[in-house]
Protein backbone atom coordinates (compact mmCIF):
# COMPACT_ATOMS: atom_id res chain seq x y z
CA UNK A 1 -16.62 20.43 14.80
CA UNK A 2 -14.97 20.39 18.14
CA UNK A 3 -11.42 19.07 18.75
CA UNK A 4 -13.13 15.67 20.50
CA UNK A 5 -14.69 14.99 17.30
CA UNK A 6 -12.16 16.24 15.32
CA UNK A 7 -9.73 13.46 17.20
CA UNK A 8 -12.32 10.59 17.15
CA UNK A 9 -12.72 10.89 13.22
CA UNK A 10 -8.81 11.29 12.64
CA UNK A 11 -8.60 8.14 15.18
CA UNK A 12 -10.63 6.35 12.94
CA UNK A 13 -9.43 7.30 9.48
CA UNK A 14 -5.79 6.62 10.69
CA UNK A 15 -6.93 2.61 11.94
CA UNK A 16 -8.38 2.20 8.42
CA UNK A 17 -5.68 3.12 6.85
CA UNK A 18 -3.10 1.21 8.91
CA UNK A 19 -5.19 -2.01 8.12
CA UNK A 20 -5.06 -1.49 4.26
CA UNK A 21 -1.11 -0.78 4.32
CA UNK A 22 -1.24 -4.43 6.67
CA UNK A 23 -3.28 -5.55 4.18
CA UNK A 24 -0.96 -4.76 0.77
CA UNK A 25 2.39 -5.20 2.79
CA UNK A 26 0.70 -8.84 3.31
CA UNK A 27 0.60 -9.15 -0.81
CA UNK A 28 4.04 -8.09 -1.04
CA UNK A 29 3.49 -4.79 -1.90
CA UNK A 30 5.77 -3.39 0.68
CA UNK A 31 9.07 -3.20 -0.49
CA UNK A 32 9.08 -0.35 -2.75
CA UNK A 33 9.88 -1.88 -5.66
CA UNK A 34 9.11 -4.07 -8.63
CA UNK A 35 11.55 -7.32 -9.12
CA UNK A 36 12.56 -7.85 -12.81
CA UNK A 37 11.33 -11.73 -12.25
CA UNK A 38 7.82 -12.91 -11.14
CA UNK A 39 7.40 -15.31 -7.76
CA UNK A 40 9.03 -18.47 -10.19
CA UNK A 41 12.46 -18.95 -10.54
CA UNK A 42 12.57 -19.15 -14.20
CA UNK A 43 10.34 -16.90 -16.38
CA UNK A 44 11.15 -19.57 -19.17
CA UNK A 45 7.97 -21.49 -19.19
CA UNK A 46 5.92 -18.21 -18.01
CA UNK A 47 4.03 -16.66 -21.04
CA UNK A 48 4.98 -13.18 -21.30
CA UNK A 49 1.09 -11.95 -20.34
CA UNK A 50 1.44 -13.49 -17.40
CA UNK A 51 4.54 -11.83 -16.74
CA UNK A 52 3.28 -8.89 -17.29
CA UNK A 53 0.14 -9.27 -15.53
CA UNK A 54 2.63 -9.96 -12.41
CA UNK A 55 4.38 -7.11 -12.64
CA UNK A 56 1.56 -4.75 -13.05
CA UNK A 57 -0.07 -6.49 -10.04
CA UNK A 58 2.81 -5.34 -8.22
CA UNK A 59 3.47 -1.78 -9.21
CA UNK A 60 -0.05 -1.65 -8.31
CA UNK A 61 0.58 -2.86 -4.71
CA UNK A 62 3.51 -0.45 -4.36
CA UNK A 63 1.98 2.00 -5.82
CA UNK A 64 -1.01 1.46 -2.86
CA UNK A 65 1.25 1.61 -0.51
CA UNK A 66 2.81 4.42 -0.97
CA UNK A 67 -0.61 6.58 -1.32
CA UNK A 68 -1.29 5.08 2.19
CA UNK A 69 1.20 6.00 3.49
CA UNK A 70 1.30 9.55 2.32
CA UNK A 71 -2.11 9.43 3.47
CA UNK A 72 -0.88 8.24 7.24
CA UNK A 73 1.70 11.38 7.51
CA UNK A 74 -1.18 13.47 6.68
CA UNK A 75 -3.25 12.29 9.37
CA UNK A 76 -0.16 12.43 11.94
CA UNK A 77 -0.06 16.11 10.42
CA UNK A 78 -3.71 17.00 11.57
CA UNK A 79 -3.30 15.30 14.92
CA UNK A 80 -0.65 17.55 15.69
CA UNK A 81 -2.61 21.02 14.80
């Protein structure tokens, strides 16, 4: 594969992954951690399920992000070889 190619493709994979960490930072799953409480106030009238379901929705978000952007410094790796 010559370095043109090489470029185009890294180009490429680095715009698609810049749009999926837009797209989880947009869900909230940018700030690199998980709050005790859920987006209400008071968890009171919140069954615990759903509590949990809110929490694991964001773990999952963070946990996205992070990949990404482990994935991003890889690609800014191969650009500079």
């Amino acid at each position: 594969m010559d370095q043109r190619t090489a470029r185009g493709l890294l180009s490429a994979e680095r715009r698609r992954l810049e749009e999926l960490l837009l797209a989880v930072s947009a869900q909230g799953g940018d700030k690199g951690e998980v709050p005790a409480a859920g987006p209400e106030l008071s968890s009171n009238d919140q069954h615990p399920a759903d509590v949990a379901t809110d929490t694991f929705e964001r773990s999952r978000d963070v946990s996205i992000a992070q990949r990404v952007e482990a994935e991003l410094a890889d690609v800014a790796r191969a650009f500079q070889r």
